[in-house]
Every structure is written in structure tokens, then in C-alpha cells.
Protein backbone atom coordinates (compact mmCIF):
# COMPACT_ATOMS: atom_id res chain seq x y z
CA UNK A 1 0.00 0.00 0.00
CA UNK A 2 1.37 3.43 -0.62
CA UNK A 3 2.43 5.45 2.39
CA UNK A 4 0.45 8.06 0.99
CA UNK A 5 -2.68 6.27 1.65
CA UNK A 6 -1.47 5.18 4.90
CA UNK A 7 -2.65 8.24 6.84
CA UNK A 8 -5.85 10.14 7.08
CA UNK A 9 -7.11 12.76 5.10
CA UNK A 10 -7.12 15.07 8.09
CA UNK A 11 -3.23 14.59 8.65
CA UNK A 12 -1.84 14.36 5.14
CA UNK A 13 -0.06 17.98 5.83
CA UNK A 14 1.21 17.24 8.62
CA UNK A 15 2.57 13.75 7.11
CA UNK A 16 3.69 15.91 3.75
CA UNK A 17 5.84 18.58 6.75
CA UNK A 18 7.71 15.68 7.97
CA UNK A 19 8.95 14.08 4.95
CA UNK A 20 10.37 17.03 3.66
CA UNK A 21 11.77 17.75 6.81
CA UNK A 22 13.45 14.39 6.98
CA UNK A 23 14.48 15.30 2.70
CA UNK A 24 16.49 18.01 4.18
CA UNK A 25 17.83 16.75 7.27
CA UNK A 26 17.88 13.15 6.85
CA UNK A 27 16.18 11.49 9.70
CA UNK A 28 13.40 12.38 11.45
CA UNK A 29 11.67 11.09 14.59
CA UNK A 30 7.59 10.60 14.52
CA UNK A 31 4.51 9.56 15.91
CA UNK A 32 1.27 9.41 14.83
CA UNK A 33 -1.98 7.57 13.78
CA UNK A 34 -2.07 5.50 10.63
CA UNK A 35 -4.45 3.12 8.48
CA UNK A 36 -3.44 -0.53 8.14
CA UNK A 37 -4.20 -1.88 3.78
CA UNK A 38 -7.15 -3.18 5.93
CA UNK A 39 -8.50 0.00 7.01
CA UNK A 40 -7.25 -0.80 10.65
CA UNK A 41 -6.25 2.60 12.46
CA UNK A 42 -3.05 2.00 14.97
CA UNK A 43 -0.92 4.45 16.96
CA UNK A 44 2.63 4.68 16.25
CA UNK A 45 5.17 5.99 18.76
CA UNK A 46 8.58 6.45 18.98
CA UNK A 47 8.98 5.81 14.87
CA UNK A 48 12.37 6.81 12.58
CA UNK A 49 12.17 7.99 9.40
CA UNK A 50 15.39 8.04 7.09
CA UNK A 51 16.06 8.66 3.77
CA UNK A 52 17.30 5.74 1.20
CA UNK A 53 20.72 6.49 -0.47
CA UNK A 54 22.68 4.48 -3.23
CA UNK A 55 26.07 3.75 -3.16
CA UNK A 56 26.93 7.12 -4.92
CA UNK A 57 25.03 8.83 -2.40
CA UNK A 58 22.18 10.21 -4.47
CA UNK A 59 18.80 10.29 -3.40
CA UNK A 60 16.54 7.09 -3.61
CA UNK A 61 13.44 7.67 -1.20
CA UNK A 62 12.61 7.40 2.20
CA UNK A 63 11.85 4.23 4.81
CA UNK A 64 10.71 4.24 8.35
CA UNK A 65 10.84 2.03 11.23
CA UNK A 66 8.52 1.29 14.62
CA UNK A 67 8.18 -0.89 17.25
CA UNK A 68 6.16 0.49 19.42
CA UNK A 69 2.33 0.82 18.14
CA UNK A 70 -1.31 0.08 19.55
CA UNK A 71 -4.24 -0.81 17.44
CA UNK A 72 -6.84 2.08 17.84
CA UNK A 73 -10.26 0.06 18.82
């Protein structure tokens, strides 16, 4: 599933803030509320976001991490 779709409607600028923040500096820490492919909402806390180089050091995209998360009931 896209990231993209992965957070609600209501928080997309917030979501579209932090990965240019972590564009420019290169990490970022985050929490948040997302949407499972299932439509399953779940807290995340605690989270790293990075972005993806090559081996020449150019630019490939961005991953993120968590371990910490609680399915919103």
C-alpha cells in the first residue's frame, strides 16, 4: 500500500511537513496515527524515518521504522 494512503485525510499535511523535513535533514523522529491496507487505524510511537541512499550517495526515497504501536479500537 502506498504510504500516501497510509494516513488520514485530516493529517496528510502534517505527514507531507515531515517528509520534507526528513528530505532536508535526513532522519526524522515521529509519531502518529495511521491506516493498516485493511483499514485498521493504529498508533505509532517512537517511529524513525530516514532517507534511502545508493552507493553514490544520491537520493533514492525514504523508509521508516517502529516498534512500538497500539491498534486504535
Amino acid at each position: 500500500m502506498p504510504s500516501r494512503k497510509t494516513a488520514e485525510e485530516v493529517v496528510q499535511e502534517e505527514r507531507s511537513r515531515l517528509l520534507a523535513k526528513t528530505t532536508t535533514k535526513g532522519f526524522s523522529n515521529f509519531s502518529g496515527v495511521r491506516i493498516t491496507s485493511t483499514g485498521k487505524r493504529f498508533s505509532i510511537k517512537d517511529g524513525i524515518l530516514w532517507n534511502l541512499l545508493d552507493e553514490n550517495d544520491r537520493y533514492c526515497g525514504q523508509a521508516a521504522v517502529y516498534s512500538n504501536y497500539e491498534l486504535i479500537l
